[in-house]
PDBML (XML) file of the C-alpha atoms, coordinates in Angstrom:
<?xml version="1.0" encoding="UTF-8" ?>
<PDBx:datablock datablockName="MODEL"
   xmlns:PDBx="http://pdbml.pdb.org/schema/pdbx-v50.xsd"
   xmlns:xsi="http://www.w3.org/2001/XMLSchema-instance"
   xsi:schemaLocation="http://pdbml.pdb.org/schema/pdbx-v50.xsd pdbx-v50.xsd">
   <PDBx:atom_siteCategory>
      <PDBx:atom_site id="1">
         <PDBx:B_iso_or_equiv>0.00</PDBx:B_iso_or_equiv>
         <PDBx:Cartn_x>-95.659</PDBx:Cartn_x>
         <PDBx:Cartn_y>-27.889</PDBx:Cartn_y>
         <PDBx:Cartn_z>-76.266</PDBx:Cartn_z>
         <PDBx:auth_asym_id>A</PDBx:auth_asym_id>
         <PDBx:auth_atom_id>CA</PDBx:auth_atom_id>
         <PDBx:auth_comp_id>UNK</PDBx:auth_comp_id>
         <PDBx:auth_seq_id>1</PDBx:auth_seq_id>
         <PDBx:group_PDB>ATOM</PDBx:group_PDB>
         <PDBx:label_alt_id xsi:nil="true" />
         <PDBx:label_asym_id>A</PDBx:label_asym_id>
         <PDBx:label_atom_id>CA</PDBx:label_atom_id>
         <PDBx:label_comp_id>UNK</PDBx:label_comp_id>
         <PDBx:label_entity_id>1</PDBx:label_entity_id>
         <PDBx:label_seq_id>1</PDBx:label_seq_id>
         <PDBx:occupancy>1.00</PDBx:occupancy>
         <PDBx:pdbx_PDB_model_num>1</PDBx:pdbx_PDB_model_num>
         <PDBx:type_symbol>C</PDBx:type_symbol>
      </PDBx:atom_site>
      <PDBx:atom_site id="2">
         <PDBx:B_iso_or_equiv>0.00</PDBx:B_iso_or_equiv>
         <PDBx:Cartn_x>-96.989</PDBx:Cartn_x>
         <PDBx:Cartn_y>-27.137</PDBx:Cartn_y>
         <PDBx:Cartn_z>-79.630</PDBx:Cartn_z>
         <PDBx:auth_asym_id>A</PDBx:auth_asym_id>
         <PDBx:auth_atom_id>CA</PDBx:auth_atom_id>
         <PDBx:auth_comp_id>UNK</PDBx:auth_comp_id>
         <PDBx:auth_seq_id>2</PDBx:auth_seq_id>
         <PDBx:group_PDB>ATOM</PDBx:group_PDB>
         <PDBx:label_alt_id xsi:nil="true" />
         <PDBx:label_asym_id>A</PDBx:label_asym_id>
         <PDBx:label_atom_id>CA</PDBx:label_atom_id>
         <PDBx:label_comp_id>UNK</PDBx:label_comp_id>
         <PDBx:label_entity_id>1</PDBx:label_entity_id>
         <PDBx:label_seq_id>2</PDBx:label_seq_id>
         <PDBx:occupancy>1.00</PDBx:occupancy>
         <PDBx:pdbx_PDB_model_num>1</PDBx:pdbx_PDB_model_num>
         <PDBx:type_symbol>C</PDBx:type_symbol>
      </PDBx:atom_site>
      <PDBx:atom_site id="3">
         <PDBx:B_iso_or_equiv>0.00</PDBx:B_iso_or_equiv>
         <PDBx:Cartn_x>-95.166</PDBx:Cartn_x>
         <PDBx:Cartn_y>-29.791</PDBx:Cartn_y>
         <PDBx:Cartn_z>-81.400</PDBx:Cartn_z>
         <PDBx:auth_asym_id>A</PDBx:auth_asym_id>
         <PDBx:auth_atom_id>CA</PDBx:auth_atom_id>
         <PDBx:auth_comp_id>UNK</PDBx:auth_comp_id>
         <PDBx:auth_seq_id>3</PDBx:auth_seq_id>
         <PDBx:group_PDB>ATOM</PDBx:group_PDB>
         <PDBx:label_alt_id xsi:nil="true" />
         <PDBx:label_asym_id>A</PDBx:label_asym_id>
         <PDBx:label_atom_id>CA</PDBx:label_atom_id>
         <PDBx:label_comp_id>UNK</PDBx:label_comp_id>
         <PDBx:label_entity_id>1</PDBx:label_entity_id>
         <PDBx:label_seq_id>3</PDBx:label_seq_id>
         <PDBx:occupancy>1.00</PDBx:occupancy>
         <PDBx:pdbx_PDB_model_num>1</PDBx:pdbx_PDB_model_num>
         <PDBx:type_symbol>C</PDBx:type_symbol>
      </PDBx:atom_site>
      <PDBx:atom_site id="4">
         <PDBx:B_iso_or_equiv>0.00</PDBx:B_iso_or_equiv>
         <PDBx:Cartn_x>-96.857</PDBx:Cartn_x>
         <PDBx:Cartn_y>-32.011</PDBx:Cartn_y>
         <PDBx:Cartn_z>-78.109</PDBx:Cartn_z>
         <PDBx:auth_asym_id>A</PDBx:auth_asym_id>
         <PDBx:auth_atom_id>CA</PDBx:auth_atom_id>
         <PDBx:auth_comp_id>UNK</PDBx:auth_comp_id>
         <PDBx:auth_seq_id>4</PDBx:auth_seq_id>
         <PDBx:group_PDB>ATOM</PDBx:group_PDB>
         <PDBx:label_alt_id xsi:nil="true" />
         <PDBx:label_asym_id>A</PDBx:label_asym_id>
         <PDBx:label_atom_id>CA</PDBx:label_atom_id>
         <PDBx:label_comp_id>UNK</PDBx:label_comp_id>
         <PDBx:label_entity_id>1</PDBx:label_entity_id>
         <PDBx:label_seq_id>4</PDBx:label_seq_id>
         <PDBx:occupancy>1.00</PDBx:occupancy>
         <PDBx:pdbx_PDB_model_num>1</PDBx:pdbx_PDB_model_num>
         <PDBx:type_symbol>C</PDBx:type_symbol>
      </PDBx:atom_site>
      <PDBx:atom_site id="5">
         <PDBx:B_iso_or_equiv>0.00</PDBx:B_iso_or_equiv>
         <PDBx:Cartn_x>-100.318</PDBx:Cartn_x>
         <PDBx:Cartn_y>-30.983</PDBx:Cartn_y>
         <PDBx:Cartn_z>-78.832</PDBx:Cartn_z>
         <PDBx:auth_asym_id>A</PDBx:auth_asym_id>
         <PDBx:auth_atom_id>CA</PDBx:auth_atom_id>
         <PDBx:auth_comp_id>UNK</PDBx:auth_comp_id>
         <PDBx:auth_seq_id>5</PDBx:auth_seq_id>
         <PDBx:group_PDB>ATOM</PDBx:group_PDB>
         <PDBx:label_alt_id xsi:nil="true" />
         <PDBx:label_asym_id>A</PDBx:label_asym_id>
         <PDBx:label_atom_id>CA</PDBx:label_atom_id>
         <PDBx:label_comp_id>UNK</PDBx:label_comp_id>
         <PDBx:label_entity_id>1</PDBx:label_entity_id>
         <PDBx:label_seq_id>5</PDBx:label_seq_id>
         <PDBx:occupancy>1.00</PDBx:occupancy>
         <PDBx:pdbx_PDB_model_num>1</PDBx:pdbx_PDB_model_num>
         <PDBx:type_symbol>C</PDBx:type_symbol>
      </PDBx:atom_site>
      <PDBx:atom_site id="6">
         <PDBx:B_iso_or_equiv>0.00</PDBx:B_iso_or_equiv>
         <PDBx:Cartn_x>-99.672</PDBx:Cartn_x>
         <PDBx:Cartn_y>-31.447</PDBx:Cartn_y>
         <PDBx:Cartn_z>-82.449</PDBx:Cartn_z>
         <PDBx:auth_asym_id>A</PDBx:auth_asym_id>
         <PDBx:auth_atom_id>CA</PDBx:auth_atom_id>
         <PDBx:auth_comp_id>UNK</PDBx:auth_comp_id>
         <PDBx:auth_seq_id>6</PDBx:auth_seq_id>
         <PDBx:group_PDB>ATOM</PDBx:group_PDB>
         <PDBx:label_alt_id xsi:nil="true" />
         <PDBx:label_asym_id>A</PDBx:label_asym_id>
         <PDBx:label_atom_id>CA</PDBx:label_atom_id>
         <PDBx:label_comp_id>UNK</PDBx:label_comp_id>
         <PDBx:label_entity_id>1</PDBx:label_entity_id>
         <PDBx:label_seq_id>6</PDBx:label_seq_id>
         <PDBx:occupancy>1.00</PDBx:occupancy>
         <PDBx:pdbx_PDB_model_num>1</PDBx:pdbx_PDB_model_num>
         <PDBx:type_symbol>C</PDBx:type_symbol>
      </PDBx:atom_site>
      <PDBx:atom_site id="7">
         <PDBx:B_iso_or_equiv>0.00</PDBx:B_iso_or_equiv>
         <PDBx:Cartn_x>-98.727</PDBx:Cartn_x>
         <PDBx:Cartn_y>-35.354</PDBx:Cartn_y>
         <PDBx:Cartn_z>-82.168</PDBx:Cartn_z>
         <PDBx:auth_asym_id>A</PDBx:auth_asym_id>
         <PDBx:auth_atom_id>CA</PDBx:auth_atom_id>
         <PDBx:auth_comp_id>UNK</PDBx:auth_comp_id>
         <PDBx:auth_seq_id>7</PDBx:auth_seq_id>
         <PDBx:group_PDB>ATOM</PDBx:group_PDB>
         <PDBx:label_alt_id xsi:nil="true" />
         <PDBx:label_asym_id>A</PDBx:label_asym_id>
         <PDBx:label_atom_id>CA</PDBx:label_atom_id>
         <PDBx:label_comp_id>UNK</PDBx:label_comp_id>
         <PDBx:label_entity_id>1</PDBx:label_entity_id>
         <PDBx:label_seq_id>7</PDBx:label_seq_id>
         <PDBx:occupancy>1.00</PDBx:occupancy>
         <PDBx:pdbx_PDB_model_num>1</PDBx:pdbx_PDB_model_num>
         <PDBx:type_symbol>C</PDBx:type_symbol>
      </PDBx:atom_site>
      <PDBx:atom_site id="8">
         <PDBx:B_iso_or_equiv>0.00</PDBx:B_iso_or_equiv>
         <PDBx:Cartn_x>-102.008</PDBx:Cartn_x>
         <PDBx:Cartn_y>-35.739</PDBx:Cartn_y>
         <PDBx:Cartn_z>-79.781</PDBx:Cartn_z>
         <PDBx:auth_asym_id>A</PDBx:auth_asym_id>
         <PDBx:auth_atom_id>CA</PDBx:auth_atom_id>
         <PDBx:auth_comp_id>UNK</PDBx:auth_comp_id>
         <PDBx:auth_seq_id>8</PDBx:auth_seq_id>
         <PDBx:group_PDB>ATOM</PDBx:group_PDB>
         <PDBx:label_alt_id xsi:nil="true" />
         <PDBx:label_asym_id>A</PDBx:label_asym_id>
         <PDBx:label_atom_id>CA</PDBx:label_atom_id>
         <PDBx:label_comp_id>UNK</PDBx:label_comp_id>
         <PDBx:label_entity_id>1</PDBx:label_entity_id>
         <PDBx:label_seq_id>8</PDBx:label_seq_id>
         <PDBx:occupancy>1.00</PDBx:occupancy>
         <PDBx:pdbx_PDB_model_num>1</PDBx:pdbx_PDB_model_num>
         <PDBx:type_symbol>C</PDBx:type_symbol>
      </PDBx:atom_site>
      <PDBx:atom_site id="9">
         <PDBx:B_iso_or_equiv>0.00</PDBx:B_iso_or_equiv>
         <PDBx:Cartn_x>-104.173</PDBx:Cartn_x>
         <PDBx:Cartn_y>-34.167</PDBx:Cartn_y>
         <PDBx:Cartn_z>-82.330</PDBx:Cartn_z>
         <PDBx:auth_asym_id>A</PDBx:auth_asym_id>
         <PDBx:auth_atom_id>CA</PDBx:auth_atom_id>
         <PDBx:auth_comp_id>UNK</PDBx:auth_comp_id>
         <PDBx:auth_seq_id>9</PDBx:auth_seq_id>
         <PDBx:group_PDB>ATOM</PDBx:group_PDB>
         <PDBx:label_alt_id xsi:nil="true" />
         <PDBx:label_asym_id>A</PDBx:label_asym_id>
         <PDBx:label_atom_id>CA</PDBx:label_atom_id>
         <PDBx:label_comp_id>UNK</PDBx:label_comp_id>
         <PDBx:label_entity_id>1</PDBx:label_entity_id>
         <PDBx:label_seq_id>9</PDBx:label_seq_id>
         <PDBx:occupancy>1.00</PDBx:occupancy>
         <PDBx:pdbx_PDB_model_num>1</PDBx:pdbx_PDB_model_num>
         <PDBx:type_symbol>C</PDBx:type_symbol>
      </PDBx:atom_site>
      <PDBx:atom_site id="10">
         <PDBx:B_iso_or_equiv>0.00</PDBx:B_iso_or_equiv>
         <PDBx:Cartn_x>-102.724</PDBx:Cartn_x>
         <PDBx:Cartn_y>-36.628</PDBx:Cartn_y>
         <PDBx:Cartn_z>-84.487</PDBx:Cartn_z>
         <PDBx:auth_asym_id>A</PDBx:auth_asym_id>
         <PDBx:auth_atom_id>CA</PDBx:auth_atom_id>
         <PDBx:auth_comp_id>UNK</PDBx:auth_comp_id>
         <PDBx:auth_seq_id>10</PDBx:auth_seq_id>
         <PDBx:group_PDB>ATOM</PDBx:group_PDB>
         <PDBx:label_alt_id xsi:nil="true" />
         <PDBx:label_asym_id>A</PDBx:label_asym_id>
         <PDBx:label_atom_id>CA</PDBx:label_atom_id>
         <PDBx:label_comp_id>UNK</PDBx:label_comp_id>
         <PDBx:label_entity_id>1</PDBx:label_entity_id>
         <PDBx:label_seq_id>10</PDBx:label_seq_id>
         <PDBx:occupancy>1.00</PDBx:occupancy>
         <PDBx:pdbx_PDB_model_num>1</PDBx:pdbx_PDB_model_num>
         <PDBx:type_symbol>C</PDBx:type_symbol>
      </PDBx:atom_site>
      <PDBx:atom_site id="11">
         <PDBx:B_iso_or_equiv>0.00</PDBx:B_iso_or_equiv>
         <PDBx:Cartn_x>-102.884</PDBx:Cartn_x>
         <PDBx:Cartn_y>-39.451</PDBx:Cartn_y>
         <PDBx:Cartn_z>-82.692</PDBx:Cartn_z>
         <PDBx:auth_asym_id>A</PDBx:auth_asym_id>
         <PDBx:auth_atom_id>CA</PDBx:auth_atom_id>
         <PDBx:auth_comp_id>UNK</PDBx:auth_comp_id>
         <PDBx:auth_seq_id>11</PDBx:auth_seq_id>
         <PDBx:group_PDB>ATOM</PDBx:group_PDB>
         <PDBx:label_alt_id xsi:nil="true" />
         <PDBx:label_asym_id>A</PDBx:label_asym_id>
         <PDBx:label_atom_id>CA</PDBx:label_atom_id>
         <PDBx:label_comp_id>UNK</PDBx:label_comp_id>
         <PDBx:label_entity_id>1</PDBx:label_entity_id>
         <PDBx:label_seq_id>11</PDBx:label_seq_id>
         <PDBx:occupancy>1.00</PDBx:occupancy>
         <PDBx:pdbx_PDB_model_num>1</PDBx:pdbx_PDB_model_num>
         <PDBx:type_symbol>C</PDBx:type_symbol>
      </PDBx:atom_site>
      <PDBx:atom_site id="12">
         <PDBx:B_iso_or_equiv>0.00</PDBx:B_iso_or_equiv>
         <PDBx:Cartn_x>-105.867</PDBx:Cartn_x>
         <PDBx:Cartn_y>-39.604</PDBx:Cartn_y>
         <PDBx:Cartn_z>-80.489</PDBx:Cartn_z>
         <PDBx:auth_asym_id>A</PDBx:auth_asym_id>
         <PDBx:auth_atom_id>CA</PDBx:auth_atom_id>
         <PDBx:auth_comp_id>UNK</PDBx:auth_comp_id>
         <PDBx:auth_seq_id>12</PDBx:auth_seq_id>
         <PDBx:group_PDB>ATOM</PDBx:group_PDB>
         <PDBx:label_alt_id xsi:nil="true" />
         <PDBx:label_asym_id>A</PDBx:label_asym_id>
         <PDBx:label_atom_id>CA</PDBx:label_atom_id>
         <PDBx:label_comp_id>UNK</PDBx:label_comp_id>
         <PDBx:label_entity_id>1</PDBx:label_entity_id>
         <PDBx:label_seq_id>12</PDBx:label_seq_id>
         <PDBx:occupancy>1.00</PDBx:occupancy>
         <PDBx:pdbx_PDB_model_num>1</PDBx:pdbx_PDB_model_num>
         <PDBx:type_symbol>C</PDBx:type_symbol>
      </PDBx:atom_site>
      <PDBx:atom_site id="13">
         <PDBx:B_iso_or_equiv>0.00</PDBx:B_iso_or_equiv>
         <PDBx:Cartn_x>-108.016</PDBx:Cartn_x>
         <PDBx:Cartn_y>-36.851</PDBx:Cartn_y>
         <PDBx:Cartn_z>-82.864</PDBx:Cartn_z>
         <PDBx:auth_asym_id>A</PDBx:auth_asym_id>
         <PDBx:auth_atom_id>CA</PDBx:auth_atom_id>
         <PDBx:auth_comp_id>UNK</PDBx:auth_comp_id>
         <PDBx:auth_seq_id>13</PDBx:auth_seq_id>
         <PDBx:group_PDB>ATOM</PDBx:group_PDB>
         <PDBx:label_alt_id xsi:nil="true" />
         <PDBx:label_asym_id>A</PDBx:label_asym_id>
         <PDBx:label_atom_id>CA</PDBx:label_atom_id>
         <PDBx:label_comp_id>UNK</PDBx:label_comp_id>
         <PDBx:label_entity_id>1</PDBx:label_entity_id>
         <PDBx:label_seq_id>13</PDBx:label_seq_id>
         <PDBx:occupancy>1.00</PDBx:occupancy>
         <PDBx:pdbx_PDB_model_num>1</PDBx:pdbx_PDB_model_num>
         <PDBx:type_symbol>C</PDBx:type_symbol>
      </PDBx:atom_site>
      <PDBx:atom_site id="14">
         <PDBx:B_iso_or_equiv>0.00</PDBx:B_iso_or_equiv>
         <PDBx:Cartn_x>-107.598</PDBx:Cartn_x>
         <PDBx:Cartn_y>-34.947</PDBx:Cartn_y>
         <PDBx:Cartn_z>-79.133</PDBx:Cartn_z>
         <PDBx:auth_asym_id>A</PDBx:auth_asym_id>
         <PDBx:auth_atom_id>CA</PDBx:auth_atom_id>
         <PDBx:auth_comp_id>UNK</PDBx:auth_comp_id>
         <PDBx:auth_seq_id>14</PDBx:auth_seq_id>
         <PDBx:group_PDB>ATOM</PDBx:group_PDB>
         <PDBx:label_alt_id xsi:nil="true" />
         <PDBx:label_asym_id>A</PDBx:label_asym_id>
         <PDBx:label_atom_id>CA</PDBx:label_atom_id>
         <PDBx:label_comp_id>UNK</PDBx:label_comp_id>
         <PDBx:label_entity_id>1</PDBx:label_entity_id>
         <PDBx:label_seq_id>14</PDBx:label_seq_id>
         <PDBx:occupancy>1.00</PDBx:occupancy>
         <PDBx:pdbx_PDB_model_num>1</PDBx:pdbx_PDB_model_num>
         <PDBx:type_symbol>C</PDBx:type_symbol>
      </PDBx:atom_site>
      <PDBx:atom_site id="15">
         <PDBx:B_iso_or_equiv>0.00</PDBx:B_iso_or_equiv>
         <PDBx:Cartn_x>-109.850</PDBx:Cartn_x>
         <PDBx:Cartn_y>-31.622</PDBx:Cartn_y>
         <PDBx:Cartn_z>-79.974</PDBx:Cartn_z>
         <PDBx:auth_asym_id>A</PDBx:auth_asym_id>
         <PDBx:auth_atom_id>CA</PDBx:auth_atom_id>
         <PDBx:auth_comp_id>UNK</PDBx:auth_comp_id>
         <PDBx:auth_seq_id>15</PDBx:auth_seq_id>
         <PDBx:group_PDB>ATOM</PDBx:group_PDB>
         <PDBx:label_alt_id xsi:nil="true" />
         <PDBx:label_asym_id>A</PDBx:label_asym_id>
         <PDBx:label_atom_id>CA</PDBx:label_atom_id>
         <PDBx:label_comp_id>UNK</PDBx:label_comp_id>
         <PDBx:label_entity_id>1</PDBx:label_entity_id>
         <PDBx:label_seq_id>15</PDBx:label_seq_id>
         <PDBx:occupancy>1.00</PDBx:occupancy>
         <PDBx:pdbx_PDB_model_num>1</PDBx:pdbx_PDB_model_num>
         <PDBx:type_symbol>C</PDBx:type_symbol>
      </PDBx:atom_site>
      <PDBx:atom_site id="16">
         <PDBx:B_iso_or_equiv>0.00</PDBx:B_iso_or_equiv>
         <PDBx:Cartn_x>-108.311</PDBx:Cartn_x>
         <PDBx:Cartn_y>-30.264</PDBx:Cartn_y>
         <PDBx:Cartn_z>-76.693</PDBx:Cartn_z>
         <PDBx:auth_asym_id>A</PDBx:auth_asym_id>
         <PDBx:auth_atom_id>CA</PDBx:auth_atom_id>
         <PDBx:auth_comp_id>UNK</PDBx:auth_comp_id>
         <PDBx:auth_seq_id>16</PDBx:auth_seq_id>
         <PDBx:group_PDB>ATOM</PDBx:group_PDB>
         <PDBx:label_alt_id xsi:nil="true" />
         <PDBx:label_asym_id>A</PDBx:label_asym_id>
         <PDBx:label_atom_id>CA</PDBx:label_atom_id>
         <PDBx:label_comp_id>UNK</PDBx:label_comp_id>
         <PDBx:label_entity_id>1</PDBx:label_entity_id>
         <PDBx:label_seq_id>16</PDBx:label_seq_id>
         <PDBx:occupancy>1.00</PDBx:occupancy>
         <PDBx:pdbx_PDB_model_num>1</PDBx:pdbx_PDB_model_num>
         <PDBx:type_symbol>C</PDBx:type_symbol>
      </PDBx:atom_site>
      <PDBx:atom_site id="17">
         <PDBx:B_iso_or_equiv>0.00</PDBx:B_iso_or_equiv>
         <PDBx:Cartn_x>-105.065</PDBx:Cartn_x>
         <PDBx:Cartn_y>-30.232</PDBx:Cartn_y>
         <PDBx:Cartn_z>-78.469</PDBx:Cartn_z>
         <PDBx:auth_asym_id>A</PDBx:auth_asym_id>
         <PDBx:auth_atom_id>CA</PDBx:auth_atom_id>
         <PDBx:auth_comp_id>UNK</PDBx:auth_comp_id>
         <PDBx:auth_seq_id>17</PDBx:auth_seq_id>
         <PDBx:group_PDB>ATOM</PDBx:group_PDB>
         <PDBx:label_alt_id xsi:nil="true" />
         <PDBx:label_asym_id>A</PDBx:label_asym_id>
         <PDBx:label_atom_id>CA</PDBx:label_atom_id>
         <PDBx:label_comp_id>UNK</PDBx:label_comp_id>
         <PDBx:label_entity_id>1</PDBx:label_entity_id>
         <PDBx:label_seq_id>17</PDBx:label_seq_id>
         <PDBx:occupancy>1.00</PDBx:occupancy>
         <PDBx:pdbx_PDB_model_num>1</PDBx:pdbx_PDB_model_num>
         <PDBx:type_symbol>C</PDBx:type_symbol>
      </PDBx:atom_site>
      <PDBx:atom_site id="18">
         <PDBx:B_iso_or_equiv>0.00</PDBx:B_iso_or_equiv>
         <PDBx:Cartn_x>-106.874</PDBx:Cartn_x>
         <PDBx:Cartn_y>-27.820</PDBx:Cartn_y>
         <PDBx:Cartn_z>-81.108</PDBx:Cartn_z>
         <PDBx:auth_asym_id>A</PDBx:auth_asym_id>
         <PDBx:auth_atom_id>CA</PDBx:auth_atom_id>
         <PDBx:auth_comp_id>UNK</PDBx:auth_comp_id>
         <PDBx:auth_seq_id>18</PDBx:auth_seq_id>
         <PDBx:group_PDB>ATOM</PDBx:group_PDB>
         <PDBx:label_alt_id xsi:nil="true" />
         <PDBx:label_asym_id>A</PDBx:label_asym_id>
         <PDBx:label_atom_id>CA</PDBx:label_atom_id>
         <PDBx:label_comp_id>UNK</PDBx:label_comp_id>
         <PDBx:label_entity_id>1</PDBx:label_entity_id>
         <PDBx:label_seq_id>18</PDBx:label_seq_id>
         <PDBx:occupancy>1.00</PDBx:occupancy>
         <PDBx:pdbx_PDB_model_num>1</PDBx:pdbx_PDB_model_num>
         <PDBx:type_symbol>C</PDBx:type_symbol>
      </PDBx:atom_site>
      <PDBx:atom_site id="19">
         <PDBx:B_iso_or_equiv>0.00</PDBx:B_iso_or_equiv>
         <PDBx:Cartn_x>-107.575</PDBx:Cartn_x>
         <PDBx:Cartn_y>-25.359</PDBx:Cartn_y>
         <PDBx:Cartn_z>-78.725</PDBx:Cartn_z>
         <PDBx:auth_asym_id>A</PDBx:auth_asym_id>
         <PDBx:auth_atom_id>CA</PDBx:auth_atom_id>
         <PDBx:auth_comp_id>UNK</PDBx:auth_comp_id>
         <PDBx:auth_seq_id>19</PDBx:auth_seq_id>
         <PDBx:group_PDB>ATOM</PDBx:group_PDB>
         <PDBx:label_alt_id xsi:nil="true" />
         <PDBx:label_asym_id>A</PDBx:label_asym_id>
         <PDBx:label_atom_id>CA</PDBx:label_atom_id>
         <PDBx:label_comp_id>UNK</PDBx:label_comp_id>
         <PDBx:label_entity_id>1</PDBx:label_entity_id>
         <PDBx:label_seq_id>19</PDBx:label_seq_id>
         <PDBx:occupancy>1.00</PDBx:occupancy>
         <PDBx:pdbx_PDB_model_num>1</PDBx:pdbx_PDB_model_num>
         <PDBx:type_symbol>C</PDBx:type_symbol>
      </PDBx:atom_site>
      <PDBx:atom_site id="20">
         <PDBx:B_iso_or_equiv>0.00</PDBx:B_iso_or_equiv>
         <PDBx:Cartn_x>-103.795</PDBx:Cartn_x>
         <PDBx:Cartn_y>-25.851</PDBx:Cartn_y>
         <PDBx:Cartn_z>-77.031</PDBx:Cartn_z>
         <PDBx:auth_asym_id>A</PDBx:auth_asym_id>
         <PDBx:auth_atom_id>CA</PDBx:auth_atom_id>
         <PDBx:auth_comp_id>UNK</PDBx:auth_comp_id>
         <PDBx:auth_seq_id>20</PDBx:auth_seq_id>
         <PDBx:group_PDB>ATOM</PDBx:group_PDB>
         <PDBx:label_alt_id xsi:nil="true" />
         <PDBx:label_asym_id>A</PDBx:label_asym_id>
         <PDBx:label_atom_id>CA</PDBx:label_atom_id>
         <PDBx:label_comp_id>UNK</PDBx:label_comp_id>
         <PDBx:label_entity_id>1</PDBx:label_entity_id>
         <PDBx:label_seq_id>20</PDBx:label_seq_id>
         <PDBx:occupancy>1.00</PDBx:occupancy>
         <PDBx:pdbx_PDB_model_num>1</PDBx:pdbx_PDB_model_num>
         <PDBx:type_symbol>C</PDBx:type_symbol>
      </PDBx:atom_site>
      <PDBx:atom_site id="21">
         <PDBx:B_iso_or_equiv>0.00</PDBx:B_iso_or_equiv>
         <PDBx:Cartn_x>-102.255</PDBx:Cartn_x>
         <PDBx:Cartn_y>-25.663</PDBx:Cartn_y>
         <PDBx:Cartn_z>-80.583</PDBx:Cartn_z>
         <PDBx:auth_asym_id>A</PDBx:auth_asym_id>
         <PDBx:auth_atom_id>CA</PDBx:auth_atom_id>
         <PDBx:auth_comp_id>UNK</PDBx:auth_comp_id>
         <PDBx:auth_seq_id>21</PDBx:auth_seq_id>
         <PDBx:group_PDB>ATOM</PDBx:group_PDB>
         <PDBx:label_alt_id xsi:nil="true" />
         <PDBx:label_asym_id>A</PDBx:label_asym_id>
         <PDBx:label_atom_id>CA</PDBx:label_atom_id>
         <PDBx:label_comp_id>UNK</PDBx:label_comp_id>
         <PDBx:label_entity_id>1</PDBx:label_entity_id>
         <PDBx:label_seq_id>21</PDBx:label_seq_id>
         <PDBx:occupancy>1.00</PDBx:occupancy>
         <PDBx:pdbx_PDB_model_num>1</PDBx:pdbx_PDB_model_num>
         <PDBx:type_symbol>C</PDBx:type_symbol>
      </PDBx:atom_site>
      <PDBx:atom_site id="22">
         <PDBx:B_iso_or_equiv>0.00</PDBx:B_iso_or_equiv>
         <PDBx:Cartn_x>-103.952</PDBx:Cartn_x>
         <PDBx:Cartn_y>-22.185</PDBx:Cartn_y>
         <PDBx:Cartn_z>-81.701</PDBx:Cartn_z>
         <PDBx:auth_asym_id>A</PDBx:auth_asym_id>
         <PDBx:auth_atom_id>CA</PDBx:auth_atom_id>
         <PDBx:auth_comp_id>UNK</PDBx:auth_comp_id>
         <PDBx:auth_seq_id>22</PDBx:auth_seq_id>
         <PDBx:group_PDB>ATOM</PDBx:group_PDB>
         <PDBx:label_alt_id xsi:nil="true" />
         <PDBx:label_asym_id>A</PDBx:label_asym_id>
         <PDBx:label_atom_id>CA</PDBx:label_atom_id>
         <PDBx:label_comp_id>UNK</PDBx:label_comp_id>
         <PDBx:label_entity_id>1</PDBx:label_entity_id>
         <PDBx:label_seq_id>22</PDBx:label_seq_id>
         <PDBx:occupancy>1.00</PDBx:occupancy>
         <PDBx:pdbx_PDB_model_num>1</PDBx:pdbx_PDB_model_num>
         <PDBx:type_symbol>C</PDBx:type_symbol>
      </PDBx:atom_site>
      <PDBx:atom_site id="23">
         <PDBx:B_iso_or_equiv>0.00</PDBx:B_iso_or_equiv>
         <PDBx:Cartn_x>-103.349</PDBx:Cartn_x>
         <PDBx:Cartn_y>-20.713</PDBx:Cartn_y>
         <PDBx:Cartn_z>-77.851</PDBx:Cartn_z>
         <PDBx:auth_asym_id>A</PDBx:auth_asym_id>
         <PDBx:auth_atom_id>CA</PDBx:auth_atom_id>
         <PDBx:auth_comp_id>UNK</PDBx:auth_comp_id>
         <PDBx:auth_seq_id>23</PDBx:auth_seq_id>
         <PDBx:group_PDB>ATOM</PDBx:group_PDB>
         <PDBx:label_alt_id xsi:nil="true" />
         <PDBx:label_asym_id>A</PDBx:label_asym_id>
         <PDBx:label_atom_id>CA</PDBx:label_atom_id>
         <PDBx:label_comp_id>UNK</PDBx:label_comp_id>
         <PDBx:label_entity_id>1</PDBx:label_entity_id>
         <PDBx:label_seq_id>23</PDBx:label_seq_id>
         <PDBx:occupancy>1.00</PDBx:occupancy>
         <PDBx:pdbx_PDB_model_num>1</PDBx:pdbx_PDB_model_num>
         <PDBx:type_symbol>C</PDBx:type_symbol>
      </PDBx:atom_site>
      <PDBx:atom_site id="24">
         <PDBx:B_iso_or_equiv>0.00</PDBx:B_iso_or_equiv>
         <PDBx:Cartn_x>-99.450</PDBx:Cartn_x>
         <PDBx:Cartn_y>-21.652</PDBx:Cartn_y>
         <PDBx:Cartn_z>-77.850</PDBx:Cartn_z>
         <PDBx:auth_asym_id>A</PDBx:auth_asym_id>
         <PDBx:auth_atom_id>CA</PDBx:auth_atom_id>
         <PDBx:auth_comp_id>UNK</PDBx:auth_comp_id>
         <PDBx:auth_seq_id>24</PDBx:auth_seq_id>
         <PDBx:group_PDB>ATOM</PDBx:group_PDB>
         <PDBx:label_alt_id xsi:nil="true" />
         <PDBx:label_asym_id>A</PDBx:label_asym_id>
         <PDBx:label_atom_id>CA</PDBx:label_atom_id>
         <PDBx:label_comp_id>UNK</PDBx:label_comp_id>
         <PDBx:label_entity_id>1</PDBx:label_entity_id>
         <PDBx:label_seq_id>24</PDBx:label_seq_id>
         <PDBx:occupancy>1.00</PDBx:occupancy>
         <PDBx:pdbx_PDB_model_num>1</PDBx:pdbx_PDB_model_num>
         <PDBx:type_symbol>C</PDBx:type_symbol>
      </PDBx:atom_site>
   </PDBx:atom_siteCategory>
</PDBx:datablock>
């Protein structure tokens, strides 16, 4: 999931993906 979140923060600048990386 983290490694998920990760490549959508990268990819779409996803700020939900922030708050999902620092929860996980």
């Amino acid at each position: 999931g983290i490694k998920q979140a990760m490549n959508g923060l990268v990819m779409f600048g996803d700020a939900l993906a922030c708050c999902l990386i620092s929860m996980l």
